[in-house]
Protein backbone atom coordinates (compact mmCIF):
# COMPACT_ATOMS: atom_id res chain seq x y z
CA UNK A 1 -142.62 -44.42 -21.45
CA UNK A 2 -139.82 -46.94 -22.27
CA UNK A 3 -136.22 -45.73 -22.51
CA UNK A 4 -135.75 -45.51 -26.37
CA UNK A 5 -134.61 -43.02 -29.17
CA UNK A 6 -136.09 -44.08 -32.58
CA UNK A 7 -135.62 -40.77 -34.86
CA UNK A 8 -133.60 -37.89 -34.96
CA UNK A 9 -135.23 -35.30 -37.52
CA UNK A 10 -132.35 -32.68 -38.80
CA UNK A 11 -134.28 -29.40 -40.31
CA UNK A 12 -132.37 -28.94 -43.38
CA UNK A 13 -132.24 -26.45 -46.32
CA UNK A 14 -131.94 -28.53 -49.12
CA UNK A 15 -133.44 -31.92 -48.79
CA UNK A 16 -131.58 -33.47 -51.84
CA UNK A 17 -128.49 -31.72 -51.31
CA UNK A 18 -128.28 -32.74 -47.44
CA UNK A 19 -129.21 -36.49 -48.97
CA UNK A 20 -126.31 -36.06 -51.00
CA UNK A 21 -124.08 -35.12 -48.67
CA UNK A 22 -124.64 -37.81 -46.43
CA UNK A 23 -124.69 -40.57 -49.29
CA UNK A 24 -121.05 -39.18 -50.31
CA UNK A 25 -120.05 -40.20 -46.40
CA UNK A 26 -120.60 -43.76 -47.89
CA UNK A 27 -124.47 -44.22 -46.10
CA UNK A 28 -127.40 -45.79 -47.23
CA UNK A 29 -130.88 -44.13 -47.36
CA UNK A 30 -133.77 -46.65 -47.10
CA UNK A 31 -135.44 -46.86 -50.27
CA UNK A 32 -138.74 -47.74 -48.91
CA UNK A 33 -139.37 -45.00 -46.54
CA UNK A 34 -138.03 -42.12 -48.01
CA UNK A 35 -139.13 -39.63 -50.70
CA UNK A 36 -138.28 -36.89 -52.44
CA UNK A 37 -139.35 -34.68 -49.16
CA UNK A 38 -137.85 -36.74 -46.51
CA UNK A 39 -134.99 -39.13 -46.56
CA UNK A 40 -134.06 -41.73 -43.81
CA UNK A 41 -130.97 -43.46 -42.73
CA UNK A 42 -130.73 -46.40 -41.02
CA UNK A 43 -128.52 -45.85 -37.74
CA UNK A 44 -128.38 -49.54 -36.20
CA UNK A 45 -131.10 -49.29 -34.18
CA UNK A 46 -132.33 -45.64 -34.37
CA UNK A 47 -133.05 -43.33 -37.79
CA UNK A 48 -131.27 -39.69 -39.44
CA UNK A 49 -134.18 -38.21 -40.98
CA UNK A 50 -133.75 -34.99 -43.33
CA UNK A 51 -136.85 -32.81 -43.92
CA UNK A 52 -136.96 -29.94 -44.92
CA UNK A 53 -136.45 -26.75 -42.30
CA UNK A 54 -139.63 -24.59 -43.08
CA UNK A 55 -141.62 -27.97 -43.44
CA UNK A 56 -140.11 -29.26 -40.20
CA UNK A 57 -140.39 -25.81 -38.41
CA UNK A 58 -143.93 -26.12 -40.00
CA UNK A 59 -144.76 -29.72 -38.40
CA UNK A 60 -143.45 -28.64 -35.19
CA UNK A 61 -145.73 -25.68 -34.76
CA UNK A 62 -142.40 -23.43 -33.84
CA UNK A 63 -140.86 -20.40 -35.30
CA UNK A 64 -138.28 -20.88 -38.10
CA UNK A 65 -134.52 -21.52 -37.25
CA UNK A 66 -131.98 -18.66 -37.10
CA UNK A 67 -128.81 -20.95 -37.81
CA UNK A 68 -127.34 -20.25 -34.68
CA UNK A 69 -125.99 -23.24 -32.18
CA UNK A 70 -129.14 -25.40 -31.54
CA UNK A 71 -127.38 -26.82 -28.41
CA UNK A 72 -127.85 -30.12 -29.95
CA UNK A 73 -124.81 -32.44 -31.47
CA UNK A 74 -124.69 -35.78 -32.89
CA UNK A 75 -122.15 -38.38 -32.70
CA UNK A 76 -120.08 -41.00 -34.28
CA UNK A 77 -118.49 -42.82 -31.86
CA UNK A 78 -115.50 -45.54 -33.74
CA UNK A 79 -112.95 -48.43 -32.29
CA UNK A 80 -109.97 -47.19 -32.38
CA UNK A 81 -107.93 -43.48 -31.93
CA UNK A 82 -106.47 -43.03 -35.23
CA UNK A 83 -110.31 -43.81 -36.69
CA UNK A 84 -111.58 -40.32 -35.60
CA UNK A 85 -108.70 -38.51 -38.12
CA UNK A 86 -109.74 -40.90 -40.83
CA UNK A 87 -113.29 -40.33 -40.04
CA UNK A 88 -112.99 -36.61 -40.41
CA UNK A 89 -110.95 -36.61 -42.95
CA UNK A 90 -113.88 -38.50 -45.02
CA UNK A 91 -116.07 -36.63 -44.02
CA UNK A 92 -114.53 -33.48 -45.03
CA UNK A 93 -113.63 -34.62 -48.93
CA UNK A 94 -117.52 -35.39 -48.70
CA UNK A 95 -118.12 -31.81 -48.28
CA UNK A 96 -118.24 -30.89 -44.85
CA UNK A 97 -116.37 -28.21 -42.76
CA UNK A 98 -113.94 -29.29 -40.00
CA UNK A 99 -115.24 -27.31 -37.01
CA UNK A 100 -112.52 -28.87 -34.68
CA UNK A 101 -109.17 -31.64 -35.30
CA UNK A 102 -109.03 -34.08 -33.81
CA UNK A 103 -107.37 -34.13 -30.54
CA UNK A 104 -106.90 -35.31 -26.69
CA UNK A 105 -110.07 -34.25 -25.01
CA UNK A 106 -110.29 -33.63 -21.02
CA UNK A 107 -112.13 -36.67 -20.38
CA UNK A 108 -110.17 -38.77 -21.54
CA UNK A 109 -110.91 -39.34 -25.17
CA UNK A 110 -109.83 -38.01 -28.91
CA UNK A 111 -112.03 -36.00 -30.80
CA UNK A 112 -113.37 -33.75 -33.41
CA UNK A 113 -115.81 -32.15 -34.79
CA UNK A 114 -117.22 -31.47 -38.11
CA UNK A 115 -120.32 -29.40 -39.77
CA UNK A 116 -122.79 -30.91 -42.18
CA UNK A 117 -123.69 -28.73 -45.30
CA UNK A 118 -126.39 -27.30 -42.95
CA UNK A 119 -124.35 -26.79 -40.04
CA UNK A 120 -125.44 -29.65 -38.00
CA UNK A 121 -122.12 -30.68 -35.69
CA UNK A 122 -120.88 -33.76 -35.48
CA UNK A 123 -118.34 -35.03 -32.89
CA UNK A 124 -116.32 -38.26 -34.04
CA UNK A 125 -115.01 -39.88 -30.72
CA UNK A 126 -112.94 -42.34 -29.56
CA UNK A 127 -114.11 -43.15 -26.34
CA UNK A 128 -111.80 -45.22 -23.99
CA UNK A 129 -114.43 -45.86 -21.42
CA UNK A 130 -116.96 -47.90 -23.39
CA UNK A 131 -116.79 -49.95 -26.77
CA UNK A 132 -118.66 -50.65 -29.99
CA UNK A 133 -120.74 -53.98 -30.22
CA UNK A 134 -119.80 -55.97 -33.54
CA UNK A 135 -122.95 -54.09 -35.24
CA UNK A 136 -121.29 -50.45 -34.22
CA UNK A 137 -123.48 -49.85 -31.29
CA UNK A 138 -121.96 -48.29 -28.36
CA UNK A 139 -121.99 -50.39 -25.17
CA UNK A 140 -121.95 -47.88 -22.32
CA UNK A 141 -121.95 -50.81 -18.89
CA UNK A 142 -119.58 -53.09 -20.04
């Protein structure tokens, strides 16, 4: 299997509402692809998916989410320190909860973290130790 990550597929409560959310952040859904069930964003290189929880839960063949800490987070890696306090602060007037402020982290970094409207954590880093490519990409070896 080749070394790749092409979707990640958040459960959510409300489709449209979670669509919303993220379009108030300033992102684009793809018009082709999505519908009202299922809406995906283009991530430069991989997709954010939102289907519904039950349906997902469904498609997955696994027992329905409690809303407790999935273990998982997601992350928005940007170029410079003071980004990550602009970054959150979007991202809370678009609706979501600040979970942490930003602030010096113990290796070596400045971060936060912030909920989506389903709960879904989000860590907005500046990371010293690697870069973005001019497309937004993190470049991890150089």
């Amino acid at each position: 299997m080749e070394q790749r990550l092409s979707v990640v597929t958040l459960g959510v409560s409300d489709a449209a509402e979670s669509t919303a959310f993220y379009k108030r952040l300033g992102w684009h859904p793809s018009r082709k692809a999505s519908n009202d069930r299922i809406t995906f964003f283009p991530m430069g290189g991989a997709v954010l998916a939102l289907y519904g929880r039950d349906e997902l839960a469904e498609d997955v063949m696994v027992p329905q989410w409690n809303g407790g800490f999935g273990g998982v987070t997601l992350a928005y890696n940007v170029q410079r320190r003071e980004d990550v306090e602009t970054a959150l602060a979007e991202a809370e007037k678009a609706g979501a909860r600040i979970l942490k402020s930003a602030q010096d982290v113990f290796w070596g970094g400045y971060s936060g973290y912030f909920a989506d409207p389903d709960g879904y954590p989000w860590e907005v880093a500046w990371n010293p130790y690697s870069t973005l490519d001019k497309d937004g990409r993190l470049q991890l070896d150089g």
